[in-house]
C-alpha atoms as a PDB file:
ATOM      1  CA  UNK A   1       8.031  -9.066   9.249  1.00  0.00           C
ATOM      2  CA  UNK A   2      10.997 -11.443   9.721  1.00  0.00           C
ATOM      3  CA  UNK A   3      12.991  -9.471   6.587  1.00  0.00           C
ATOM      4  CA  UNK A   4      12.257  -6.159   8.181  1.00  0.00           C
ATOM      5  CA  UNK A   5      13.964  -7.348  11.700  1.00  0.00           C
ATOM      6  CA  UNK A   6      16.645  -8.739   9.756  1.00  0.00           C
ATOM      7  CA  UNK A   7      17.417  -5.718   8.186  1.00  0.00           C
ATOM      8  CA  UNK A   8      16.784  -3.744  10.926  1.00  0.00           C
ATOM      9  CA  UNK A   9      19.096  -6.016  12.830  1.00  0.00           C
ATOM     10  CA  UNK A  10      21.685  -4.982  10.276  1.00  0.00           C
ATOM     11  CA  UNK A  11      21.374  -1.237  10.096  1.00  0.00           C
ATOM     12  CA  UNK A  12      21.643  -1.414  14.120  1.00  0.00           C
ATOM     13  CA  UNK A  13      25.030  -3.080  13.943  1.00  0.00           C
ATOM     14  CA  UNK A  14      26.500  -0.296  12.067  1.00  0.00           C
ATOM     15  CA  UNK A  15      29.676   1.239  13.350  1.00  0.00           C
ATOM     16  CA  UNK A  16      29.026   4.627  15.041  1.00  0.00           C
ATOM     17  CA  UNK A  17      31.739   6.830  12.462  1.00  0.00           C
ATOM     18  CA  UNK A  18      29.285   5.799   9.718  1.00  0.00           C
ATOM     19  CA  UNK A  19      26.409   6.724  11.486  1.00  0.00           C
ATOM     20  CA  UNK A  20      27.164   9.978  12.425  1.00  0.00           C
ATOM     21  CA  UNK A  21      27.491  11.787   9.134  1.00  0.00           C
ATOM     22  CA  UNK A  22      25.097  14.362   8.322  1.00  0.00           C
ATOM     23  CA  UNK A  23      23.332  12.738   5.340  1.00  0.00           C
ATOM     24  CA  UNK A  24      22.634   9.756   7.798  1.00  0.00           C
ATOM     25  CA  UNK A  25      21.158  12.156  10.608  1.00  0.00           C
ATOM     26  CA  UNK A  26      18.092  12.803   7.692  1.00  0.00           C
ATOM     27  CA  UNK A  27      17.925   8.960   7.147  1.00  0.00           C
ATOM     28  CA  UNK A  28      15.361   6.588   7.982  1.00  0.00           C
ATOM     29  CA  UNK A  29      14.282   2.903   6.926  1.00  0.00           C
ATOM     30  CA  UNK A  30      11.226   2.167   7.203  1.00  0.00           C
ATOM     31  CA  UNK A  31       8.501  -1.245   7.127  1.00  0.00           C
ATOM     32  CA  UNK A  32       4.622  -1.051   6.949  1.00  0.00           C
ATOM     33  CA  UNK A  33       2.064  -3.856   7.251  1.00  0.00           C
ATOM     34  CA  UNK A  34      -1.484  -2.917   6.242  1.00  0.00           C
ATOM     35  CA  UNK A  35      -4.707  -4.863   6.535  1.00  0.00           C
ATOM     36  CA  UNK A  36      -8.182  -3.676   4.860  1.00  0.00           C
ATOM     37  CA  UNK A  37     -11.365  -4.813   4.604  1.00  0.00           C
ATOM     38  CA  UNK A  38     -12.334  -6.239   0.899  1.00  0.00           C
ATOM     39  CA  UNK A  39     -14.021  -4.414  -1.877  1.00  0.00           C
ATOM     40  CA  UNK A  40     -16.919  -6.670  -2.138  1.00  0.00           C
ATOM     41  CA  UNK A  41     -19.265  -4.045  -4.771  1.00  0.00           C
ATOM     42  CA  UNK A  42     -18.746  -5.138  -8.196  1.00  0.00           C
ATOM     43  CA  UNK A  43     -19.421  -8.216  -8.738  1.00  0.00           C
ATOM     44  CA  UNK A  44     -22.770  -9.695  -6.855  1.00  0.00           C
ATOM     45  CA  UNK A  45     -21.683 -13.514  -8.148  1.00  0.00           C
ATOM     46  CA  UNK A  46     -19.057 -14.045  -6.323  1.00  0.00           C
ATOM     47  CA  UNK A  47     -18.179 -17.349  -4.583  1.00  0.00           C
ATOM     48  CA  UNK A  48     -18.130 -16.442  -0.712  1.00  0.00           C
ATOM     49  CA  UNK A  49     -18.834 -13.668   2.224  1.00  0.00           C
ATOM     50  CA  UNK A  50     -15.783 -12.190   3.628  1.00  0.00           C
ATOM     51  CA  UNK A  51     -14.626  -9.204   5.253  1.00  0.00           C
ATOM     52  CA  UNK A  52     -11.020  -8.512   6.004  1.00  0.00           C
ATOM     53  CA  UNK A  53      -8.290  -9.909   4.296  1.00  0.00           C
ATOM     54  CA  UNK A  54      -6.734  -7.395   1.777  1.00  0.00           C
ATOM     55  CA  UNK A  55      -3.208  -7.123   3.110  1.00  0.00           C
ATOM     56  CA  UNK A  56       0.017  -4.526   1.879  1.00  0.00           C
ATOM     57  CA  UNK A  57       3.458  -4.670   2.694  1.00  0.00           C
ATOM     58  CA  UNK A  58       6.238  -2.142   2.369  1.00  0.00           C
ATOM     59  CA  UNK A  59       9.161  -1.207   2.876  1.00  0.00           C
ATOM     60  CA  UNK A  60      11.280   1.688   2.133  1.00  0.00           C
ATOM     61  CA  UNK A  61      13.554   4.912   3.076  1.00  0.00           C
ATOM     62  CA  UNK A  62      12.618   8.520   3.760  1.00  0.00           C
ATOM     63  CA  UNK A  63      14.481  11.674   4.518  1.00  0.00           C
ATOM     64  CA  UNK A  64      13.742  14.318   6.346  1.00  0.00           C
ATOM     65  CA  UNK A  65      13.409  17.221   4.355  1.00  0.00           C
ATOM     66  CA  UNK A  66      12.651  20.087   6.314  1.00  0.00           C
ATOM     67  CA  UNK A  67      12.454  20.953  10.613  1.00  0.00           C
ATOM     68  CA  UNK A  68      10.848  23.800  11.572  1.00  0.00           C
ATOM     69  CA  UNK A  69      10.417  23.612  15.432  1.00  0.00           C
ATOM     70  CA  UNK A  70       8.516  20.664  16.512  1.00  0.00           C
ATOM     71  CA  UNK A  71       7.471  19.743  12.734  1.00  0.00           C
ATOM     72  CA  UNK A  72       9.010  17.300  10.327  1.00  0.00           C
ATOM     73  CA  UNK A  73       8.481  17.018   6.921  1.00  0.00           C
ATOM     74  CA  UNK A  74       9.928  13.815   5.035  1.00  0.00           C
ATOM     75  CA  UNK A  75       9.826  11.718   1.941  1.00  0.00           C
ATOM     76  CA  UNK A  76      10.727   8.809   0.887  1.00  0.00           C
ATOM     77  CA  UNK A  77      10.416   5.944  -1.561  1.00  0.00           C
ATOM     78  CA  UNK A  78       9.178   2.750  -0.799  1.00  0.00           C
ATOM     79  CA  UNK A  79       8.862  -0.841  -2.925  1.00  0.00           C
ATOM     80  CA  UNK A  80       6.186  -3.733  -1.870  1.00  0.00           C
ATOM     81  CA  UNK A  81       3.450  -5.673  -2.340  1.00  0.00           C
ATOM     82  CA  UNK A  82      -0.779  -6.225  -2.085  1.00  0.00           C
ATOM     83  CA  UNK A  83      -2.232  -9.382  -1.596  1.00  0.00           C
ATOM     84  CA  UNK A  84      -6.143  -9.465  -2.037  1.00  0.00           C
ATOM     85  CA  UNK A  85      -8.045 -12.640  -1.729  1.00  0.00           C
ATOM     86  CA  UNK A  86     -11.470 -12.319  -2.269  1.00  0.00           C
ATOM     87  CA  UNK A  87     -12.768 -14.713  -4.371  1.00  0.00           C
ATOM     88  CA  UNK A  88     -14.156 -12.614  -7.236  1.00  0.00           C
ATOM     89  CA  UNK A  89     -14.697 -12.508 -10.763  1.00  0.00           C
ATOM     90  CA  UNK A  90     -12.036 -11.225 -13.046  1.00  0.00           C
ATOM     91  CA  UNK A  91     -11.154 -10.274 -16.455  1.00  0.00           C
ATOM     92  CA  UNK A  92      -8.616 -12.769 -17.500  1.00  0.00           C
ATOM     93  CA  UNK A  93      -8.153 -11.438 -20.721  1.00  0.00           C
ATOM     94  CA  UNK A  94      -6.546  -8.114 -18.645  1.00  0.00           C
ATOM     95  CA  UNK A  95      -2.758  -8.746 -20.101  1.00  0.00           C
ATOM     96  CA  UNK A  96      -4.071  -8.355 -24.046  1.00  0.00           C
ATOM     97  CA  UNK A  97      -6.892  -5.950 -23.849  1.00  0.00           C
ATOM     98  CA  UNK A  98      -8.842  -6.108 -27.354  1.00  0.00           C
ATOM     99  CA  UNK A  99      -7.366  -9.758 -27.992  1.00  0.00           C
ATOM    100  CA  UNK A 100      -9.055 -12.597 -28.576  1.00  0.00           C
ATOM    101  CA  UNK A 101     -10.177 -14.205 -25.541  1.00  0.00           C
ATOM    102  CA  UNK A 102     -12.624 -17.047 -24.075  1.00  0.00           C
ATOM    103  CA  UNK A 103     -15.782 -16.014 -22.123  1.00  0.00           C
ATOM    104  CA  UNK A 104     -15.205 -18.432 -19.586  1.00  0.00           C
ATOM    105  CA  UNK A 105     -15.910 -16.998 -15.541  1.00  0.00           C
ATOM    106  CA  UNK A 106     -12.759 -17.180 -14.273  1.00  0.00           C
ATOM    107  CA  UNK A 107     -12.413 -16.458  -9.856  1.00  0.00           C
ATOM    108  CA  UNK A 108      -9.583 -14.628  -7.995  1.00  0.00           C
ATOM    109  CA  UNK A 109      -7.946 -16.917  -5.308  1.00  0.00           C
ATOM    110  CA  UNK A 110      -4.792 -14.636  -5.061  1.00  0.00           C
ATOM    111  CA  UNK A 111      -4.057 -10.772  -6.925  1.00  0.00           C
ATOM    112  CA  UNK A 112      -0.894 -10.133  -5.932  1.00  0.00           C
ATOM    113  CA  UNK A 113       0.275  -6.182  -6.659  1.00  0.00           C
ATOM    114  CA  UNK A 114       4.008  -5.367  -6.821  1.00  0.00           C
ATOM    115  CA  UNK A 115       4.106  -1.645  -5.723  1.00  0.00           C
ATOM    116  CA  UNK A 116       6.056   1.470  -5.941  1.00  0.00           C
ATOM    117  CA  UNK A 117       5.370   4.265  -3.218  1.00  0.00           C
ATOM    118  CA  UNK A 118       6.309   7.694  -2.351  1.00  0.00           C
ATOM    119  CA  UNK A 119       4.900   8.604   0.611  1.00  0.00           C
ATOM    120  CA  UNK A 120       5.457  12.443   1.797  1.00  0.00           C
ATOM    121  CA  UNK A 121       4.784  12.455   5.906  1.00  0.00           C
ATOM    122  CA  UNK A 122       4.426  15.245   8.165  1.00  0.00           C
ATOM    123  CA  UNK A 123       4.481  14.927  11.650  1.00  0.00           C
ATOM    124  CA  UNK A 124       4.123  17.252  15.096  1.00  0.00           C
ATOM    125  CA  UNK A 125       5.880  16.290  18.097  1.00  0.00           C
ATOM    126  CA  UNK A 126       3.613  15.974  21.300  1.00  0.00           C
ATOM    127  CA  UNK A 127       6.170  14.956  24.000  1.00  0.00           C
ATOM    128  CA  UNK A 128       9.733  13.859  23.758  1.00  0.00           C
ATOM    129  CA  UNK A 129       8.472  10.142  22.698  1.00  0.00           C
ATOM    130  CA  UNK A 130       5.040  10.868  20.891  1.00  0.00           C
ATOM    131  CA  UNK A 131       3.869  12.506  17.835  1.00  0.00           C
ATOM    132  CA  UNK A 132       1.147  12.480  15.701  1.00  0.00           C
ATOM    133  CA  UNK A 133       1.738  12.321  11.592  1.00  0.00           C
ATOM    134  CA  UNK A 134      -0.360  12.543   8.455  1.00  0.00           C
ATOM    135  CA  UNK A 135       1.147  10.950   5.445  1.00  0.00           C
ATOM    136  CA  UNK A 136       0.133  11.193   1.702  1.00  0.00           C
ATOM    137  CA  UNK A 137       0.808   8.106   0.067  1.00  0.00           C
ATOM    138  CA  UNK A 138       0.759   8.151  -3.998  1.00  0.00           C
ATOM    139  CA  UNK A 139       1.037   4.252  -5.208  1.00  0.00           C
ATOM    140  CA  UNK A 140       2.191   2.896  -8.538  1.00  0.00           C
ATOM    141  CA  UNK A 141       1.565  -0.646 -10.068  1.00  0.00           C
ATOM    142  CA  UNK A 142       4.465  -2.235 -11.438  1.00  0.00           C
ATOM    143  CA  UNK A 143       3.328  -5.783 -11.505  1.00  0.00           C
ATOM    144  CA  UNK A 144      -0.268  -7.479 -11.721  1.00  0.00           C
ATOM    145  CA  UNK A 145      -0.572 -10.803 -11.083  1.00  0.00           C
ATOM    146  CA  UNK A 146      -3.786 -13.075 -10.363  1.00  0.00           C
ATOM    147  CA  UNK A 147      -3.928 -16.620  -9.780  1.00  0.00           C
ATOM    148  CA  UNK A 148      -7.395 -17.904 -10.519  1.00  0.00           C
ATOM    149  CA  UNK A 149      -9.321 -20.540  -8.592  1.00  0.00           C
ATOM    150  CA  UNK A 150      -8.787 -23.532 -10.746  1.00  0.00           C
ATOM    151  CA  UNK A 151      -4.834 -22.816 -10.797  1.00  0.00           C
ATOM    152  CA  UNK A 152      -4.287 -20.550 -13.994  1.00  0.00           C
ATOM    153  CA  UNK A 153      -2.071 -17.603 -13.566  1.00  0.00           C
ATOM    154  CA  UNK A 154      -2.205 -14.462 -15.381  1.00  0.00           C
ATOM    155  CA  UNK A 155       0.058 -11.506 -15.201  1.00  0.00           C
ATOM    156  CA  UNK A 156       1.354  -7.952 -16.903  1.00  0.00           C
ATOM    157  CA  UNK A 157       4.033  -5.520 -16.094  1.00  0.00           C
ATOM    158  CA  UNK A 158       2.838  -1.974 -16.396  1.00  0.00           C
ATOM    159  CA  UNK A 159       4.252   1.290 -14.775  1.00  0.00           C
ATOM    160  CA  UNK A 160       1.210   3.395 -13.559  1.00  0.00           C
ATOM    161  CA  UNK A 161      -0.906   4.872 -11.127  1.00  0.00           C
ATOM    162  CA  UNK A 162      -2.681   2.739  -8.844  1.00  0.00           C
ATOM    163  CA  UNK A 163      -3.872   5.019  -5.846  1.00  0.00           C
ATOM    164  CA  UNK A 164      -3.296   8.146  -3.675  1.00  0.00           C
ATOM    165  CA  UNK A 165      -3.954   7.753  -0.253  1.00  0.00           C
ATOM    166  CA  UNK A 166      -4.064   9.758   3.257  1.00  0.00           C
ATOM    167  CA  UNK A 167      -3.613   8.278   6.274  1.00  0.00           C
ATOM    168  CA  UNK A 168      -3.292  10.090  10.030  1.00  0.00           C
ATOM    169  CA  UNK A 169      -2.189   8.012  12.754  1.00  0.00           C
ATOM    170  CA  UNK A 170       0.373   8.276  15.759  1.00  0.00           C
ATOM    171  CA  UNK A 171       4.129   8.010  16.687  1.00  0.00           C
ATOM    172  CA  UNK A 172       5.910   6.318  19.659  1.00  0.00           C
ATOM    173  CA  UNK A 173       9.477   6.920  19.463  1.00  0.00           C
ATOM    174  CA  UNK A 174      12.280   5.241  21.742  1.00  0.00           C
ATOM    175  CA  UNK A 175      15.714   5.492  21.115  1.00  0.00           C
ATOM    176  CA  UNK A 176      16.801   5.050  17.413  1.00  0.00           C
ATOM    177  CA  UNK A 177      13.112   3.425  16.638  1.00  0.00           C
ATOM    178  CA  UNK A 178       9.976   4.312  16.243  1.00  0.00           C
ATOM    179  CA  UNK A 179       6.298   2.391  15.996  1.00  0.00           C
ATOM    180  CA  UNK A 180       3.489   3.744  14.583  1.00  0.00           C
ATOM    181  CA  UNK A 181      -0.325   3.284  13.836  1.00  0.00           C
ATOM    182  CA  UNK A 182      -2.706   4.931  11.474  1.00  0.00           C
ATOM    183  CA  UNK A 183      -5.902   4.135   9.304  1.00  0.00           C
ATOM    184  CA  UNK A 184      -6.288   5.392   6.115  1.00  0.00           C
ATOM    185  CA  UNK A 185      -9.080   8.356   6.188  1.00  0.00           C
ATOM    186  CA  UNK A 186      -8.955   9.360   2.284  1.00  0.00           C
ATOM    187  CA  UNK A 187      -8.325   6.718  -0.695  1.00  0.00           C
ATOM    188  CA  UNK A 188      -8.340   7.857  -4.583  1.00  0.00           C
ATOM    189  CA  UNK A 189      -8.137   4.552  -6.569  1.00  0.00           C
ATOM    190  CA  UNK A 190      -7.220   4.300  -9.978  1.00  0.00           C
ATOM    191  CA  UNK A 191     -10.468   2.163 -11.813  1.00  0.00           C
ATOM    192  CA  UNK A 192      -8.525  -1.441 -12.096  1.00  0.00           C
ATOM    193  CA  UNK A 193     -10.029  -3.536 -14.954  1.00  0.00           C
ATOM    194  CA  UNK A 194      -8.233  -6.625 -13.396  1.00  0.00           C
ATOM    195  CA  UNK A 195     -11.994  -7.029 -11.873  1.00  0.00           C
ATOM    196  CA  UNK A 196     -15.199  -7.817 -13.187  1.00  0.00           C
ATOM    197  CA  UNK A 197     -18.087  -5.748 -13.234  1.00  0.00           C
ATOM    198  CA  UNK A 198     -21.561  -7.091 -12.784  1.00  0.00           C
ATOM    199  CA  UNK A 199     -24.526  -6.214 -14.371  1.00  0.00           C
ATOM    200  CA  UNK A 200     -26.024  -4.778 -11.191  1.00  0.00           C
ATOM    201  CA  UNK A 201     -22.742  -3.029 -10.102  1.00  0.00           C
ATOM    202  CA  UNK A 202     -22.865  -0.930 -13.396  1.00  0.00           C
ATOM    203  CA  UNK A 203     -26.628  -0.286 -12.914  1.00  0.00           C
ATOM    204  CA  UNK A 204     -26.044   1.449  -9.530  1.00  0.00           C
ATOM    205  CA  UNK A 205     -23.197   3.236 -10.580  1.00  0.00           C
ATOM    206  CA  UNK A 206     -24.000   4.430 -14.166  1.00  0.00           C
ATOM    207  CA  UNK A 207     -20.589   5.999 -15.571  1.00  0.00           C
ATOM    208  CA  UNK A 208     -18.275   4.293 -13.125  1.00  0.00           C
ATOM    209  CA  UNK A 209     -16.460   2.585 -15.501  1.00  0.00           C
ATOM    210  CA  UNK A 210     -15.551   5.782 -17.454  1.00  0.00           C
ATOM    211  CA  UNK A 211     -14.102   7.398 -14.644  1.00  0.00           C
ATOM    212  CA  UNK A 212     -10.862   7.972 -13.849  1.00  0.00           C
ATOM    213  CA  UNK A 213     -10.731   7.562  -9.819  1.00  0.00           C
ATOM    214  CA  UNK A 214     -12.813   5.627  -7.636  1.00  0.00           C
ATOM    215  CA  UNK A 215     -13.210   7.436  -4.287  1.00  0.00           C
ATOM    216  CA  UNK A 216     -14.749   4.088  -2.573  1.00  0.00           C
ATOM    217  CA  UNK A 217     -12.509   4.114   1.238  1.00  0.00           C
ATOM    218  CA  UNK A 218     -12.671   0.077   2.698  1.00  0.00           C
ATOM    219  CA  UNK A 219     -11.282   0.454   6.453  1.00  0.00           C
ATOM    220  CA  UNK A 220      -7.768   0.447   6.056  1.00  0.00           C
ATOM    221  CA  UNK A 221      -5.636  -0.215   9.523  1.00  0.00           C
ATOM    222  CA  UNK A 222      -1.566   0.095   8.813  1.00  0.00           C
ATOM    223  CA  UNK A 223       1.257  -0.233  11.525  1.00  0.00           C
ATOM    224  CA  UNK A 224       4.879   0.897  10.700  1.00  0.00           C
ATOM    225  CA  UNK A 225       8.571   0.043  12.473  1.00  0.00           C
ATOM    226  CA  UNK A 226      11.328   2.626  11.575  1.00  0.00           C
ATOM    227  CA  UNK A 227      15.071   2.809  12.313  1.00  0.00           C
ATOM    228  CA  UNK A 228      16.723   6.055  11.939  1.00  0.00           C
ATOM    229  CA  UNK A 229      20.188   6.171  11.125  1.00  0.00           C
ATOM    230  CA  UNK A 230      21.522   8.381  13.341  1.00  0.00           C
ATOM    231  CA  UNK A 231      20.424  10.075  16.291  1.00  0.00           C
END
């Protein structure tokens, strides 16, 4: 939160010839702080009860794209991170799939995600200062990283798709910023085999591992601070 001020700090500061140019009047940057509850299914061994805790962070820049009366459409690209950490089993042999590897049961203290995002928004003005807004949020993996409960770290670098999301929420806007809130309503994960899946998770959900998105939705709260550009 204290980069995002900064920065925001920064953009505010800019002279008022640079702001006004047209490309600048479509700019916005943007920061979002999410906080979920954990996915607790699939693995019943795991070392402790615990509900919230999965956080996200982003930040990024959208444009808007297309006005047509009170509606906005915009989109954007975004860079960040998720930090889950329930304790867990995983599958520390993740990096080298079809290696060899020891069978020892490894826990998650920390899985730290770096992200790519490219949310597309939509939004309908209420009143001069509110709005609500629906945004579809695709999400990329760049980065996994998991640091295991007796201090071993294991990581791999991989460009793909880790979600699509949808989130509603609402808009306050005053002056050049703007605060908003939302929960995420829809969530289309991509299966991750950083976890491990237990015996009895697999017996519930016969196939699961064979598919290619896991529909599973964990509440998902997300506030958001923009600074436009230009008025």
């Amino acid at each position: 939160m204290k980069t995002l001020l900064s920065l925001l700090t920064l953009i505010a500061l800019c002279g008022n010839a640079f702001c006004q140019s047209p490309l600048l009047e479509r700019l916005e940057v943007t920061g979002q702080f999410a906080f979920q509850v954990h996915d607790q299914r699939f693995f019943s061994g795991h070392l402790e009860e615990s509900g919230w805790g999965t956080t996200q962070y982003r930040f990024g820049v959208h444009a808007r794209i297309l006005k047509f009366g009170k509606l906005n459409l915009k989109a954007g690209l975004g860079f960040g991170f998720e930090q889950n950490t329930f304790m867990t089993a995983f599958d520390h042999c993740f990096p080298n799939p079809g290696k060899p590897c020891d069978n020892v049961l490894r826990y998650i203290d920390k899985y730290i995600l770096t992200q790519l995002f490219i949310p597309v928004k939509m939004s309908y003005s209420l009143k001069s200062k509110f709005a609500v807004q629906i945004e579809a949020l695709p999400i990329f993996s760049l980065h996994k990283g998991v640091f295991s409960t007796n201090g071993q770290h294991f990581s791999k670098s991989k460009l793909e798709l880790y979600g699509l999301e949808l989130l509603p929420g609402f808009e306050y806007k005053t002056g050049s910023f703007s605060f908003s809130v939302g929960y995420r309503l829809l969530n289309w994960k991509k299966i991750d085999k950083v976890f491990l899946y237990g015996g009895k998770f697999l017996l519930e959900n016969p196939g699961y591992l064979e598919q290619k998105m896991d529909e599973h939705n964990p509440f998902k709260f997300q506030i958001g601070l923009t600074y436009t550009l230009a008025k």
